[in-house]
Protein backbone atom coordinates (compact mmCIF):
# COMPACT_ATOMS: atom_id res chain seq x y z
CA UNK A 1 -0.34 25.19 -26.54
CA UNK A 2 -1.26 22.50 -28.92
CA UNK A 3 -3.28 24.68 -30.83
CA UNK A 4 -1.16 27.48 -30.90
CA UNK A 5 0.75 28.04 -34.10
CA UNK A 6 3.35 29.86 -32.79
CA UNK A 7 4.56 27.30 -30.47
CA UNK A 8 8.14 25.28 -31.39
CA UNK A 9 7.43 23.18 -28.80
CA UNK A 10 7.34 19.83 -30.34
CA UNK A 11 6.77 17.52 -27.33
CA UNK A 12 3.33 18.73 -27.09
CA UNK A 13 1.98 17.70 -30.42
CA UNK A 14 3.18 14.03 -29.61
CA UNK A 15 1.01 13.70 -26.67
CA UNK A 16 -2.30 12.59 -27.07
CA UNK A 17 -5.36 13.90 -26.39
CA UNK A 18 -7.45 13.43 -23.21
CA UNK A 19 -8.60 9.62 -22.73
CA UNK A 20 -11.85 9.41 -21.71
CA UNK A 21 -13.26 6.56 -18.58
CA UNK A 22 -13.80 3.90 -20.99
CA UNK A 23 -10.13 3.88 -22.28
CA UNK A 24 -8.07 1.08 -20.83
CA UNK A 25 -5.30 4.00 -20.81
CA UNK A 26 -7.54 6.37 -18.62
CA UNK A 27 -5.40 7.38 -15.24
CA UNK A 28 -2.59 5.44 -16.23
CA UNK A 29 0.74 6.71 -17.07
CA UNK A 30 2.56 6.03 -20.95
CA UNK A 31 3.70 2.78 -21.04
CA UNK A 32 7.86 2.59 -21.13
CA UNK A 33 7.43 6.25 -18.96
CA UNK A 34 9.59 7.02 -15.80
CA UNK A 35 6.32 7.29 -13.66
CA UNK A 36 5.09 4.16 -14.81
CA UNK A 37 8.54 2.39 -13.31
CA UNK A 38 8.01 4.45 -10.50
CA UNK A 39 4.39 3.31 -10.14
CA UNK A 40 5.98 -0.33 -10.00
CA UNK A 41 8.93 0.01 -8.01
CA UNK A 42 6.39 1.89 -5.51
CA UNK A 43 4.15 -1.28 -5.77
CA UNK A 44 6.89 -3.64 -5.15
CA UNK A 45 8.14 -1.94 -1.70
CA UNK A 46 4.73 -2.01 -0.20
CA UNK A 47 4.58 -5.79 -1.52
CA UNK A 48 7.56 -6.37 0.40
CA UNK A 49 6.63 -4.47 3.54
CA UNK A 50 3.41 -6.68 3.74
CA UNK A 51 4.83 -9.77 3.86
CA UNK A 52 7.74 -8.39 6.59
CA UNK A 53 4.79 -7.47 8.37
CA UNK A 54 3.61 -10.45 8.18
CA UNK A 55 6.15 -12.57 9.16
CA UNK A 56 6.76 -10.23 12.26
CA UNK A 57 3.06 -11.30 13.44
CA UNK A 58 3.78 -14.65 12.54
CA UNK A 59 6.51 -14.60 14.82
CA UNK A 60 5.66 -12.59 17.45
CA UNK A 61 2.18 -13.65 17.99
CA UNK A 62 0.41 -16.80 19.43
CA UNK A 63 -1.49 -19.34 17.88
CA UNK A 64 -5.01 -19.42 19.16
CA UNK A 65 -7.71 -22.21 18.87
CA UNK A 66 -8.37 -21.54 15.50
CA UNK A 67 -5.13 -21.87 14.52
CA UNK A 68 -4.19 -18.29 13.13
CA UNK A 69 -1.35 -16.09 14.86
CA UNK A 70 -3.16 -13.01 16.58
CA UNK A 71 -1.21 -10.30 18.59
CA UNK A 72 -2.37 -6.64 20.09
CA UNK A 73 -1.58 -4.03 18.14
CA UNK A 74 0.46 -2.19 20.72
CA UNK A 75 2.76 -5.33 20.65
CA UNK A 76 2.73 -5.08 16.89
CA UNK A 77 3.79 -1.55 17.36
CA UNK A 78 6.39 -1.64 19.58
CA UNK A 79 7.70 -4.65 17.75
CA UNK A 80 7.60 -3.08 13.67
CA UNK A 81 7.95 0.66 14.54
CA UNK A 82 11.68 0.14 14.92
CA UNK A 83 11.29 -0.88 11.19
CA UNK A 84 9.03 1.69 9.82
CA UNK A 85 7.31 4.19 11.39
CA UNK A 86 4.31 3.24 8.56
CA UNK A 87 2.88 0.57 10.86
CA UNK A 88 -0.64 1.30 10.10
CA UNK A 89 -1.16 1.79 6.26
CA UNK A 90 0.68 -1.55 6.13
CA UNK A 91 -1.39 -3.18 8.55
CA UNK A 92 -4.41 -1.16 6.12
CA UNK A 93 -2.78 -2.49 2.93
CA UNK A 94 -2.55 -6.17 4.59
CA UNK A 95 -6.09 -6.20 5.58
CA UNK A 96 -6.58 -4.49 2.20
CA UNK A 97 -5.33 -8.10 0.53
CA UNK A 98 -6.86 -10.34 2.95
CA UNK A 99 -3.54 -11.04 4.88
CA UNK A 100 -4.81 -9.82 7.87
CA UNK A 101 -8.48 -8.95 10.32
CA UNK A 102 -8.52 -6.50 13.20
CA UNK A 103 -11.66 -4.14 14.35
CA UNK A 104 -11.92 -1.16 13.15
CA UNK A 105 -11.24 0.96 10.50
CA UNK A 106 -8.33 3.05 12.25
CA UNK A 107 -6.04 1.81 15.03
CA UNK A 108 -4.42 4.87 16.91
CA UNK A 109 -1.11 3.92 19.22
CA UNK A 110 -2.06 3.46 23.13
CA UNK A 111 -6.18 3.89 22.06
CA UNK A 112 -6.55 0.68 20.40
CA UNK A 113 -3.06 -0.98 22.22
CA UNK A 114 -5.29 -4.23 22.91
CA UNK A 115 -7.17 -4.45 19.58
CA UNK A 116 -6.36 -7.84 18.26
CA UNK A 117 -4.74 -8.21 14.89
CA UNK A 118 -5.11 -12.02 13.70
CA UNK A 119 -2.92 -13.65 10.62
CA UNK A 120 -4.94 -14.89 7.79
């Protein structure tokens, strides 16, 4: 349609043309845009989810020898699933950030119950 000339439609002539890998601007959305606020608000949840997270295994775990909290996942999930049924992709996100350590790439509910999930 931008190369049409008998389009009126004036909103595509403002946007610009495909960015390429090396643009800073490549898979980003406009600056100022609605997507880009809801890219951050987005960004900010999970942010806050990781640190409740946290502070659930903080407090419902142990201290070991080494001095981090650990608990079992299936404690972890019966404790945070009342909260949000997204349990793993924020334990994935914490490990993600270095928050957290378990084995594994997946934990499954009642497979991996006594998989333990240590506070970093």
């Amino acid at each position: 349609q931008r190369k049409n000339p008998f389009s009126n439609d004036n909103r595509l002539a403002s946007k610009p043309v495909h960015t390429h890998r090396g643009d800073p601007t490549y898979g980003r959305p406009p600056e100022g845009s609605q997507t880009e606020q809801r890219g951050k608000d987005a960004h900010s949840h999970v942010g806050k989810e990781v640190e409740e997270l946290c502070l659930i295994i903080r407090n419902t775990g142990e201290v070991g020898e080494d001095g981090h909290v650990s608990v079992t996942f299936g404690q972890l999930f019966e404790t945070y699933v009342t909260i949000s049924n997204k349990v793993v992709g924020i334990l994935l996100r914490a490990r993600k950030h270095g928050l957290v350590h378990f084995e594994g790439e997946m934990l499954w509910q009642g497979k991996d119950d006594d998989v333990i999930i240590t506070l970093l």
